[in-house]
Protein backbone atom coordinates (compact mmCIF):
# COMPACT_ATOMS: atom_id res chain seq x y z
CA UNK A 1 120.33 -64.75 33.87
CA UNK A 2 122.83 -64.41 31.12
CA UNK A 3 123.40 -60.25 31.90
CA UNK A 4 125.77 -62.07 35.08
CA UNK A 5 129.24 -62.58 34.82
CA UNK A 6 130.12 -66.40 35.17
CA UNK A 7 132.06 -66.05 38.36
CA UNK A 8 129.45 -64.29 40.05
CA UNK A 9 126.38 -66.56 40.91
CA UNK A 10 123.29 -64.72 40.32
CA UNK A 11 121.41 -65.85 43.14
CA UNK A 12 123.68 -64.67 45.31
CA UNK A 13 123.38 -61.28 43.73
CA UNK A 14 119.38 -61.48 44.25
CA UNK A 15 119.95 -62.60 47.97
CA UNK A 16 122.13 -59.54 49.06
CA UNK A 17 120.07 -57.61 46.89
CA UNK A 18 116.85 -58.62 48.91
CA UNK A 19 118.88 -58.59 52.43
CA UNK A 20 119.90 -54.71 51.57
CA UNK A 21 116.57 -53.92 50.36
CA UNK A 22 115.11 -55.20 53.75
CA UNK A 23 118.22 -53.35 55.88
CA UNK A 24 116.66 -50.32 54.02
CA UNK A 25 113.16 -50.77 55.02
CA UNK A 26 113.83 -51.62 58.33
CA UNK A 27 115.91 -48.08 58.87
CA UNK A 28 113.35 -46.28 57.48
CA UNK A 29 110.08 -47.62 58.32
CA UNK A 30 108.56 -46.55 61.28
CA UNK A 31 107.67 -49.37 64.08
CA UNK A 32 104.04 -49.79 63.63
CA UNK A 33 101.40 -50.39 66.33
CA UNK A 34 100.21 -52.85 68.09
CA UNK A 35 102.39 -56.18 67.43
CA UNK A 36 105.95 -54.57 66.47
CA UNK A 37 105.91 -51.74 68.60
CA UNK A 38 104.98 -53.19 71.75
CA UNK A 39 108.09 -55.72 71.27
CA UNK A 40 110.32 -52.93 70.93
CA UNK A 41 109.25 -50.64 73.57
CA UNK A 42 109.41 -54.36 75.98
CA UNK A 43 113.19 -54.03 74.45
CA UNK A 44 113.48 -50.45 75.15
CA UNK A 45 112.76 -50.57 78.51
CA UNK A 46 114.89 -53.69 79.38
CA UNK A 47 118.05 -51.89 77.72
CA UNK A 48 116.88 -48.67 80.44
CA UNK A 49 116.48 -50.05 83.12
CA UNK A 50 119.33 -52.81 82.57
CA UNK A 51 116.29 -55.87 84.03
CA UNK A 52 117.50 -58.56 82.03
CA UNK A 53 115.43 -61.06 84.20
CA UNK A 54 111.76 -59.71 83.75
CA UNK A 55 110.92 -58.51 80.13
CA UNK A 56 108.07 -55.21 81.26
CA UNK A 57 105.82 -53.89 78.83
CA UNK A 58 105.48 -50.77 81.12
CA UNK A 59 107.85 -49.35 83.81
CA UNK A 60 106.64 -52.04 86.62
CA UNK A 61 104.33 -53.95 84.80
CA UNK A 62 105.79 -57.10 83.85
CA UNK A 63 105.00 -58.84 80.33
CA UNK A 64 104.10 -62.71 80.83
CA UNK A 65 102.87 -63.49 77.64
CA UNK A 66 106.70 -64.38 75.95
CA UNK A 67 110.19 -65.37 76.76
CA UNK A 68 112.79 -62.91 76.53
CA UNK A 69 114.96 -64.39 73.71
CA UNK A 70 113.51 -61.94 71.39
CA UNK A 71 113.79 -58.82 73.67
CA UNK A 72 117.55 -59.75 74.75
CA UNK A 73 118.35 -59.64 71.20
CA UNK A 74 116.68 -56.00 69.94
CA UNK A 75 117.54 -54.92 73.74
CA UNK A 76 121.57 -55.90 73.03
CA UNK A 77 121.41 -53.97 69.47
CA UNK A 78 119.95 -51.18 71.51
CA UNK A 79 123.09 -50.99 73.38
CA UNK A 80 124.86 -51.49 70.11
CA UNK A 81 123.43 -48.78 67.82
CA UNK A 82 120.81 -46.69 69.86
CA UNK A 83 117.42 -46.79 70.10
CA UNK A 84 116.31 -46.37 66.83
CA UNK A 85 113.76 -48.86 64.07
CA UNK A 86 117.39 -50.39 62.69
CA UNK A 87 118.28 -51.20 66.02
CA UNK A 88 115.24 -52.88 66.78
CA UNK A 89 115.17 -55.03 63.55
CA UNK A 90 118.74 -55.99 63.02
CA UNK A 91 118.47 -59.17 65.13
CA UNK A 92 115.88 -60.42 62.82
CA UNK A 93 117.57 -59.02 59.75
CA UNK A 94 120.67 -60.93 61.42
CA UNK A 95 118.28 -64.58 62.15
CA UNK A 96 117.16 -64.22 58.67
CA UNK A 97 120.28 -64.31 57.16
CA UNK A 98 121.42 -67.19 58.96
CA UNK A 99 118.75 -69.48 57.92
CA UNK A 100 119.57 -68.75 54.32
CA UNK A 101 123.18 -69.57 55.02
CA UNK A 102 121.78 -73.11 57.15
CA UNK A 103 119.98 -74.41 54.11
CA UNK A 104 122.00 -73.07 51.24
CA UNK A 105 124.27 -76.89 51.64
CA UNK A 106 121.24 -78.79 50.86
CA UNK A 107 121.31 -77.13 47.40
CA UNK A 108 125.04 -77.68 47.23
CA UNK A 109 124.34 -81.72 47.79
CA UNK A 110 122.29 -81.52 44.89
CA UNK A 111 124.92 -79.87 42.76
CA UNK A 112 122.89 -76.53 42.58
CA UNK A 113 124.19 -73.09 43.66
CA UNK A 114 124.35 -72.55 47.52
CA UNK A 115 121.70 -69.44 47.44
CA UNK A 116 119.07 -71.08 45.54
CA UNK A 117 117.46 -71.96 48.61
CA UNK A 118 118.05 -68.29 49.96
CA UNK A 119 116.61 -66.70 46.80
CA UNK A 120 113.34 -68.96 47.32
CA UNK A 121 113.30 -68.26 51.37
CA UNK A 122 113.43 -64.06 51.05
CA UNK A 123 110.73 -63.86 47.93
CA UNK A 124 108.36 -65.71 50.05
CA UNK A 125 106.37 -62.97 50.97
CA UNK A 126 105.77 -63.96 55.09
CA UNK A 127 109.50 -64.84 55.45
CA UNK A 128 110.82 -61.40 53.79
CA UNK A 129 108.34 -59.60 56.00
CA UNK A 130 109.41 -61.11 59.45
CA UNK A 131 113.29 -60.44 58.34
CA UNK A 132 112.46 -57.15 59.30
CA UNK A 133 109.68 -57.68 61.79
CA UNK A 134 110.03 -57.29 65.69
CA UNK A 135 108.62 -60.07 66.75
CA UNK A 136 108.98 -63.59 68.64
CA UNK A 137 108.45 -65.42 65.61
CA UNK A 138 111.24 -65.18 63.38
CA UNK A 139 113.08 -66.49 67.03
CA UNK A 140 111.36 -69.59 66.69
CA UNK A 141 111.38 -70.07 62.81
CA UNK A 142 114.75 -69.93 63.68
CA UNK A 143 114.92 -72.16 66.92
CA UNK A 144 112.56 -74.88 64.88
CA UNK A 145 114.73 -74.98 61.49
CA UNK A 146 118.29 -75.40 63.97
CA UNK A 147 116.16 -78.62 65.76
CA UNK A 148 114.81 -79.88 62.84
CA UNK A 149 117.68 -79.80 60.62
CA UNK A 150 120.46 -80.77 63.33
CA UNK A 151 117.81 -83.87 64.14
CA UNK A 152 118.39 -84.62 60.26
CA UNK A 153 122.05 -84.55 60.36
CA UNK A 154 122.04 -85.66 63.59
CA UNK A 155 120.95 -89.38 62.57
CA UNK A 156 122.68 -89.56 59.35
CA UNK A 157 125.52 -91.98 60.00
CA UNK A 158 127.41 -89.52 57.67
CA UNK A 159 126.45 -86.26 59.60
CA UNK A 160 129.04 -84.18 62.33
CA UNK A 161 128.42 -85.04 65.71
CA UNK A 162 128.29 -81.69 66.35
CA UNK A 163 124.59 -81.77 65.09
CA UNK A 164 123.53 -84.02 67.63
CA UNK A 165 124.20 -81.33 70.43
CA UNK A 166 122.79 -78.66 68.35
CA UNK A 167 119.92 -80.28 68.18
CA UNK A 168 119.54 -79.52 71.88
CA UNK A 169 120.62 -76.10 72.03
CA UNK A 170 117.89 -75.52 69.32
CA UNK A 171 115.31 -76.57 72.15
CA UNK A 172 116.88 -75.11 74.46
CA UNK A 173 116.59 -71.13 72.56
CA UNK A 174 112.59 -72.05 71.22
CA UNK A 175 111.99 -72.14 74.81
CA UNK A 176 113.63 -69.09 75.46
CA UNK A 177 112.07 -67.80 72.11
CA UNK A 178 108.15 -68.99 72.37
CA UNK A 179 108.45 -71.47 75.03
CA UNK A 180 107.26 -75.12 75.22
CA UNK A 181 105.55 -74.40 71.15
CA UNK A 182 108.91 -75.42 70.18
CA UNK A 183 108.81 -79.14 71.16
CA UNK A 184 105.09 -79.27 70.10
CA UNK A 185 106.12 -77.74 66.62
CA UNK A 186 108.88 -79.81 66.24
CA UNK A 187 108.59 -83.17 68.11
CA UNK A 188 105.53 -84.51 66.26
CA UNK A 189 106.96 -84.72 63.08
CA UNK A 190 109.57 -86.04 64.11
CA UNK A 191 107.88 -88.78 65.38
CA UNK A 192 105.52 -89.42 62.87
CA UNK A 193 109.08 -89.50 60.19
CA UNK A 194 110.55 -91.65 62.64
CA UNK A 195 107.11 -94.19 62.41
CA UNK A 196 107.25 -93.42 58.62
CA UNK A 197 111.47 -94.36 58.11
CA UNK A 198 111.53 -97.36 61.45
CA UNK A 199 114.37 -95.62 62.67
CA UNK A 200 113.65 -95.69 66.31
CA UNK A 201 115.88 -97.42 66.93
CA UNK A 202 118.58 -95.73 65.76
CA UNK A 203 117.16 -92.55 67.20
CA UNK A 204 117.94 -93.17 70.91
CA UNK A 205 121.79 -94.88 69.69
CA UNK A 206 122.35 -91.57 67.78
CA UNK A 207 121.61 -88.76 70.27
CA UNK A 208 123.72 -87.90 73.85
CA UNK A 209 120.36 -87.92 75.56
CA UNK A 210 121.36 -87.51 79.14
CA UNK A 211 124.31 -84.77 77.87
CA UNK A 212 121.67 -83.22 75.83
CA UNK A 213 119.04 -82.42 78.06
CA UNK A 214 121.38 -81.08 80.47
CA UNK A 215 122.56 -78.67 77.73
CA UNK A 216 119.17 -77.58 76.67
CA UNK A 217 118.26 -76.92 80.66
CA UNK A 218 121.02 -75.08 81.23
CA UNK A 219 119.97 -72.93 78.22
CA UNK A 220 116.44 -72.05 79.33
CA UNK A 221 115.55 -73.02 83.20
CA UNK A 222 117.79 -70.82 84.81
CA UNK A 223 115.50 -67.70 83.41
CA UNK A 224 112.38 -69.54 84.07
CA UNK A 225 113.33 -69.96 87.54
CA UNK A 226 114.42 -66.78 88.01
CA UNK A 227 111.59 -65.32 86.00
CA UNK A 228 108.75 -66.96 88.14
CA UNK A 229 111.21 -65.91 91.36
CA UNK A 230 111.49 -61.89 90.54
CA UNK A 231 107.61 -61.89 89.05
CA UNK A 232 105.33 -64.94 90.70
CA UNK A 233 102.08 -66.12 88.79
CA UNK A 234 104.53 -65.51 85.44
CA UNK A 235 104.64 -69.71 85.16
CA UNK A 236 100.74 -70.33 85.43
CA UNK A 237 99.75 -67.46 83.26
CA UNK A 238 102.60 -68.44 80.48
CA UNK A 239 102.23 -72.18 80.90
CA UNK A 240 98.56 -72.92 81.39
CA UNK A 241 97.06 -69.41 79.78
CA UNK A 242 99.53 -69.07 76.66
CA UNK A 243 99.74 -72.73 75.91
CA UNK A 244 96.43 -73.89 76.18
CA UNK A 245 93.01 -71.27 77.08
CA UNK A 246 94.42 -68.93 74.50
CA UNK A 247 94.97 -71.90 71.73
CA UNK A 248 91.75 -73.54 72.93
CA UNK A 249 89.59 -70.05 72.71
CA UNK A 250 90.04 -67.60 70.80
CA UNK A 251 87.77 -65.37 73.27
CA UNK A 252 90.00 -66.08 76.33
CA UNK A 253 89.73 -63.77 78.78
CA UNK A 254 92.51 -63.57 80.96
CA UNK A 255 94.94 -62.15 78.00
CA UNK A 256 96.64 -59.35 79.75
CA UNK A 257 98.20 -57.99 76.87
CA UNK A 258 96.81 -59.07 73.28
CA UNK A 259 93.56 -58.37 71.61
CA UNK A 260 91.16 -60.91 69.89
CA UNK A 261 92.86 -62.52 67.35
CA UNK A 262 89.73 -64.80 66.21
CA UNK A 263 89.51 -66.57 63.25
CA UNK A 264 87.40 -69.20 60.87
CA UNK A 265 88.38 -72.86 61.59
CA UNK A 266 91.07 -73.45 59.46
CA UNK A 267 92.09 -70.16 58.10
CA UNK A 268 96.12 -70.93 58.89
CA UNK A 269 95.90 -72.67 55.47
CA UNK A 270 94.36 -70.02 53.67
CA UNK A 271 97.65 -67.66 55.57
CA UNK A 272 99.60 -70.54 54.06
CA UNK A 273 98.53 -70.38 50.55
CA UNK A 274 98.66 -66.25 50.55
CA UNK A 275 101.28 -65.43 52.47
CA UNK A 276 103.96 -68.19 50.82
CA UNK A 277 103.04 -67.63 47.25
CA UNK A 278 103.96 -68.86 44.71
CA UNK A 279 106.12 -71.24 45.96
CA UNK A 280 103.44 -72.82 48.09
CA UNK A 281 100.96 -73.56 45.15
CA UNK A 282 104.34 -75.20 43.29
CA UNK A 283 105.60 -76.90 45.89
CA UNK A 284 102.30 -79.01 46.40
CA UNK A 285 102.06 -79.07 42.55
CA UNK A 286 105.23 -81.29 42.78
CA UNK A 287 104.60 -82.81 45.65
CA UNK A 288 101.13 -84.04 44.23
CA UNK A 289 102.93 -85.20 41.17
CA UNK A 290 105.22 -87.25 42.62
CA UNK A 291 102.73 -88.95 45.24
CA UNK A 292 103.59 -92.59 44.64
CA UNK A 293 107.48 -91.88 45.24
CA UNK A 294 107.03 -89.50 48.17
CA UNK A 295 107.78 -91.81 51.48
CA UNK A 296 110.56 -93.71 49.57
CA UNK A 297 112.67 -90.59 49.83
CA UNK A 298 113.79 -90.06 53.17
CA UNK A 299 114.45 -86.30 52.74
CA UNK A 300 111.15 -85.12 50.92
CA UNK A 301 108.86 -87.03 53.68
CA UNK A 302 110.58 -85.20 56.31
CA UNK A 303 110.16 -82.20 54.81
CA UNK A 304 107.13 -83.17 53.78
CA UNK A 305 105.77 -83.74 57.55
CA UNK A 306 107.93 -80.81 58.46
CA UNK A 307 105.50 -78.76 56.14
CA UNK A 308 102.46 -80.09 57.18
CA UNK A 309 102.19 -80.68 60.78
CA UNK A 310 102.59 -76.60 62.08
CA UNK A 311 99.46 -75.70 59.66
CA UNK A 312 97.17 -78.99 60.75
CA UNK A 313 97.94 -78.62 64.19
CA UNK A 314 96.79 -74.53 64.15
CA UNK A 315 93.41 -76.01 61.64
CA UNK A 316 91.93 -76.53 64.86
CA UNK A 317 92.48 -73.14 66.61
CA UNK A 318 90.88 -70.02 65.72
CA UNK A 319 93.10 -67.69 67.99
CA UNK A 320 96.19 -67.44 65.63
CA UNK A 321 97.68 -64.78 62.93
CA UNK A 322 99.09 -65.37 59.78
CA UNK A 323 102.98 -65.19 61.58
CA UNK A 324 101.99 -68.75 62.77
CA UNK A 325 103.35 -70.08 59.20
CA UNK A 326 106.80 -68.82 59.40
CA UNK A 327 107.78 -72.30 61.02
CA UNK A 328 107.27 -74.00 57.58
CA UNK A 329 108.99 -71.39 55.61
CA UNK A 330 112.41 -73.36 55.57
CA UNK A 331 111.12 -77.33 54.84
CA UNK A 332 108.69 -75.42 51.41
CA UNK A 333 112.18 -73.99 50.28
CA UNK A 334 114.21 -77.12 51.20
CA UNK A 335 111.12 -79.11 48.93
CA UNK A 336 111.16 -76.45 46.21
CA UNK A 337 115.51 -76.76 46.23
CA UNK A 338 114.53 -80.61 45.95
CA UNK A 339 112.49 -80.66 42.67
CA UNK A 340 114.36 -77.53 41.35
CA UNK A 341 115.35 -79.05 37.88
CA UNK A 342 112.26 -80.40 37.10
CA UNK A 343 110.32 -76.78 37.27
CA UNK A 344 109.89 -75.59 34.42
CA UNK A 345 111.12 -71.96 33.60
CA UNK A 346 112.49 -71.51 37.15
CA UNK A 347 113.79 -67.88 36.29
CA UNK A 348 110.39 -66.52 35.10
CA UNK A 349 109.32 -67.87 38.46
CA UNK A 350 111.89 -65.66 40.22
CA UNK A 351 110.83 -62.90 38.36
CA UNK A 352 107.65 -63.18 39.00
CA UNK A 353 108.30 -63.70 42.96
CA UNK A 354 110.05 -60.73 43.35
CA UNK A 355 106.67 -58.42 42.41
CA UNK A 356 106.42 -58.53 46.16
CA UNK A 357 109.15 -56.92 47.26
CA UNK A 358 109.21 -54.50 43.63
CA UNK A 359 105.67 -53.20 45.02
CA UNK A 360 106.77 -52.90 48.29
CA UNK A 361 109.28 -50.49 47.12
CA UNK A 362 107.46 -48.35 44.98
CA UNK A 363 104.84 -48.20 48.05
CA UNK A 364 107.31 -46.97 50.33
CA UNK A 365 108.73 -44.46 47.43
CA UNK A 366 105.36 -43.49 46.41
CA UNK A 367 104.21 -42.41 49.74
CA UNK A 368 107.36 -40.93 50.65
CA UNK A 369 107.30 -38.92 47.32
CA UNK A 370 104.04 -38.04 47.79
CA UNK A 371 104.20 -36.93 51.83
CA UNK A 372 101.76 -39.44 52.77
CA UNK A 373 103.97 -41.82 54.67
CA UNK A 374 103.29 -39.84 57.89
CA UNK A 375 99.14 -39.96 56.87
CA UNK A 376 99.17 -43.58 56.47
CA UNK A 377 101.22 -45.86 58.18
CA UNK A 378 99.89 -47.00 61.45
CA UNK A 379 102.15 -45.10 64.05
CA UNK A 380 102.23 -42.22 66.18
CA UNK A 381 105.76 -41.78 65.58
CA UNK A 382 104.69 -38.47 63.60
CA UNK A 383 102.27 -37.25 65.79
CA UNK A 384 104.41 -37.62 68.93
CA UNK A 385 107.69 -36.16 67.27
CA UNK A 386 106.67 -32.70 66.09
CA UNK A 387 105.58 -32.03 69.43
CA UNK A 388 108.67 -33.58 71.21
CA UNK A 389 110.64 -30.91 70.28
CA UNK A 390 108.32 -28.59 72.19
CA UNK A 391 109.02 -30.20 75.61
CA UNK A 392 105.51 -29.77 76.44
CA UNK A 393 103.52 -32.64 77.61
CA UNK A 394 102.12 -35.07 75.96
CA UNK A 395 99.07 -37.46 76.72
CA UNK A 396 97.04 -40.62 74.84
CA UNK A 397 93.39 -40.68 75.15
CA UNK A 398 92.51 -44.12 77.59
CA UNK A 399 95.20 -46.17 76.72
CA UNK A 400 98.93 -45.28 75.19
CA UNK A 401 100.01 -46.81 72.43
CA UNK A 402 102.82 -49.04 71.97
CA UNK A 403 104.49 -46.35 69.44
CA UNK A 404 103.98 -43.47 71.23
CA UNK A 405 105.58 -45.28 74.08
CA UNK A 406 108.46 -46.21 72.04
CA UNK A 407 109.57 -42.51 70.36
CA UNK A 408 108.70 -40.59 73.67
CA UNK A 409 111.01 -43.11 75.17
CA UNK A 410 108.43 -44.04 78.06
CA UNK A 411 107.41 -40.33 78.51
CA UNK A 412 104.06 -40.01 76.84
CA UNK A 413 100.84 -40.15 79.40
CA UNK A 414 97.54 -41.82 79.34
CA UNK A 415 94.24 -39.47 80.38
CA UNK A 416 91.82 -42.19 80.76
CA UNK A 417 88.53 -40.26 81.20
CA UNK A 418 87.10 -36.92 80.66
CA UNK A 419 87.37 -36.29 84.68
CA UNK A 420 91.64 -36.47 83.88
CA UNK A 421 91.18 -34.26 80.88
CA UNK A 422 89.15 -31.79 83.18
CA UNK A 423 91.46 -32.22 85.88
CA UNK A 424 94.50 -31.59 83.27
CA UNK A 425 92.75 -28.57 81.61
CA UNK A 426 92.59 -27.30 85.65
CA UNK A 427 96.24 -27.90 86.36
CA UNK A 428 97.85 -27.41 83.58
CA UNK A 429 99.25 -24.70 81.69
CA UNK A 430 100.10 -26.21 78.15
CA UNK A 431 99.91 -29.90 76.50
CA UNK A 432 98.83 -32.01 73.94
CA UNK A 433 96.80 -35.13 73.68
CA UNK A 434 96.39 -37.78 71.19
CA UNK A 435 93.07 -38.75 70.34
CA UNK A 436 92.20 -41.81 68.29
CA UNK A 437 89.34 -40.74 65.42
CA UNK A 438 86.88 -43.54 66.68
CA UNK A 439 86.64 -42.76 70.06
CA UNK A 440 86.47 -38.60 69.65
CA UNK A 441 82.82 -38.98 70.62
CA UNK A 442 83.23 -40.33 74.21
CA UNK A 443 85.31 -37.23 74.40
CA UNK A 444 83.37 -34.35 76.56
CA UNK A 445 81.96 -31.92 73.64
CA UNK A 446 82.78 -29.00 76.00
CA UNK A 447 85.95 -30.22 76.75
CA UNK A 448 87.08 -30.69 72.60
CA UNK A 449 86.00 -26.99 72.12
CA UNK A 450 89.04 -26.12 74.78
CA UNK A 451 91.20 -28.45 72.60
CA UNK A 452 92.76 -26.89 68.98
CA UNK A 453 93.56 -29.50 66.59
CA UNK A 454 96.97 -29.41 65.50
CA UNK A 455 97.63 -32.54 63.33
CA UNK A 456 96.55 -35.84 62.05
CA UNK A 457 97.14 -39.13 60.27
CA UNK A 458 94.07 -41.71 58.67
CA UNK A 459 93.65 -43.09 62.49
CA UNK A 460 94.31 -40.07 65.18
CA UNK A 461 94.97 -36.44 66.07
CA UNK A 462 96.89 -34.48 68.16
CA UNK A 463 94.81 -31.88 70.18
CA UNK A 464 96.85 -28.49 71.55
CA UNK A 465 95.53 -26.99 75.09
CA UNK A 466 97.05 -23.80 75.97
CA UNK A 467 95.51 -21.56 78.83
């Protein structure tokens, strides 16, 4: 770390070096199918047809499963910059950012630099992902570190009163962001610190309880109301399906809009341990060594419940994805900034955390150099472009996809059967059609040999008709 110049903190070189590298990817990735495109076409359409109220995942067809916090926020940078991948990402980009610059103090009480925490936070590989990632999670990461740090500040004689209100606006946006997840991600530990510390009693002196509830329902239940008002059965299906059948079984059957996510008992750890290295696999080495001192530091055992209760609560569920983690992204930092001088060779460990993004790169470059970006990454984006510019019609076979969706700009079709593709081939003087490789062969075989292949990626192709 010597090649920097004294007045110019090298972490905070590495941190805008990471933030730019992930403003590059995210203008020049394509959205990708099913997760990130979906959220963005949900965004897409709210910015068109200006329904601020009821998020749709299709013109009409109203999308249950999430709060709009996410979807306001791509939606507004749609108005901002266009409807383009950048536009889509920046919020998160923007969220991302502003956790580092929450958490960098806590380094600065320990007399370390302000972006060591930062530095740690964007080479974790899940948290440098989902700054670029449309999603509903990086909402809450961010909704769950502004409770959970504001509650710490909050009941520190020494800390702003200003926390203790900020405390409930943080509720009040993870319901907007994920919904009532937000108080069961974040209220546990609390309580079990608060058991931990005996400060119960200084919990209900410290807080504006009364004030702050009021603040955090004016935040979220005037779009709940109104939600369940313009689009009724939106509360029972969120509430009761969301919160509990789809947490409870991973096989649950009245998911309108996801697809099984099932997975072995206890697999969020094993997300945990792949998706946060190294710094996972150090933090618990230092964690483990100090084990006799670890509840007579107020600080490390609420980060240390922090850390531990969004991964034992999820052991239990097997409907999750490895997203699920990025709650605990902020407390594993704030516990690596904690032990920071007693790691040994800290900089190699940088060095060696930044492979992740270094690969990344020469992925992206490597396919881009090589013309097999448009083969391999999983969106239609290419397939639908090319044949854009014809203004001829264009089709999905049974179901669209979320991408094709999103770059036709709600234009592409679905032909569900081969009775529509007959009745298309009748009517029709010219299209195209999208046809995913595994389900060619419920295709009519007299109905592909009217059809001329025109171009492909690793998952689909785009079929020509033309009387």
């Amino acid at each position: 770390m010597k090649l920097f110049s004294k007045t110019i903190s090298p972490f905070s070189l590495i941190v805008f070096g990471l933030l730019v590298f992930r403003a590059f990817l995210n203008a020049f990735i394509p959205l990708m199918d099913k997760t990130e495109a979906r959220y963005a076409e949900i965004a897409r359409i709210m910015a068109e047809t200006n329904n601020w109220i009821t998020p749709q995942i299709d013109y009409g067809v109203p999308f249950w499963a999430k709060p709009p916090l996410s979807t306001w926020f791509s939606a507004m940078s749609f108005e901002v910059f266009g409807v383009n991948e950048f536009a889509a990402r920046f919020p998160y980009l923007i969220l991302s950012t502003l956790i580092v610059l929450l958490i960098g103090k806590y380094a600065k009480r320990k007399g370390l630099d302000f972006f060591i925490p930062g530095v740690i936070l964007l080479t974790i590989p899940e948290f440098l992902i989902h700054a670029g990632v449309v999603s509903t999670d990086t909402s809450l990461a961010f909704s769950v570190t502004l409770v959970m740090l504001s509650f710490w500040e909050g009941i520190k004689e020494a800390g702003k009163p200003i926390w203790k209100y900020i405390f409930f606006v943080g509720v009040g946006l993870g319901l907007l962001a994920k919904g009532p997840i937000i108080i069961i991600l974040t209220g546990p530990p609390i309580f079990v610190w608060l058991l931990i510390s005996k400060k119960f009693g200084v919990l209900w002196k410290s807080f504006p309880w009364i004030l702050g509830v009021l603040i955090t329902g004016l935040i979220a239940i005037p779009w709940y109301y109104l939600a369940e008002l313009r689009s009724p059965g939106f509360f029972d299906y969120f509430i009761v399906g969301e919160h509990f059948k789809r947490f409870l079984s991973s096989g649950w059957k009245g998911d309108k809009y996801g697809f099984p996510k099932s997975q072995p008992l206890g697999m969020i750890w094993v997300f945990l341990f792949l998706f946060a290295l190294p710094w996972i696999q150090i933090a618990f080495g230092k964690l483990w060594k100090n084990k006799t001192n670890l509840f007579k530091n107020e600080w490390v055992s609420y980060l240390l419940v922090w850390l531990l209760w969004t991964p034992l609560f999820f052991t239990v569920s097997k409907s999750l994805i490895h997203p699920y983690i990025m709650p605990v992204m902020v407390p594993l930092a704030l516990i690596i900034t904690h032990y920071w001088n007693d790691i040994k060779r800290p900089n190699r460990i940088i060095e060696a955390s930044l492979l992740f993004p270094a690969i990344a790169l020469f992925l992206y470059i490597g396919l881009t150099l090589s013309n097999k970006k448009e083969h391999y990454i999983n969106t239609d984006k290419f397939l639908v472009q090319k044949q854009l510019e014809t203004n001829i019609p264009i089709y999905h076979w049974q179901i669209k996809s979320y991408s094709g969706q999103f770059y036709t700009k709600g234009k592409i079709g679905a032909i569900k059967d081969n009775n529509q593709l007959k009745e298309h081939i009748s009517s029709q003087n010219e299209f195209y059609i999208i046809i995913p490789n595994k389900k060619l062969k419920k295709v009519d075989p007299s109905l592909i040999t009217l059809l001329d292949k025109v171009d492909s990626n690793y998952k689909k192709a785009t079929y020509h008709f033309k009387k």
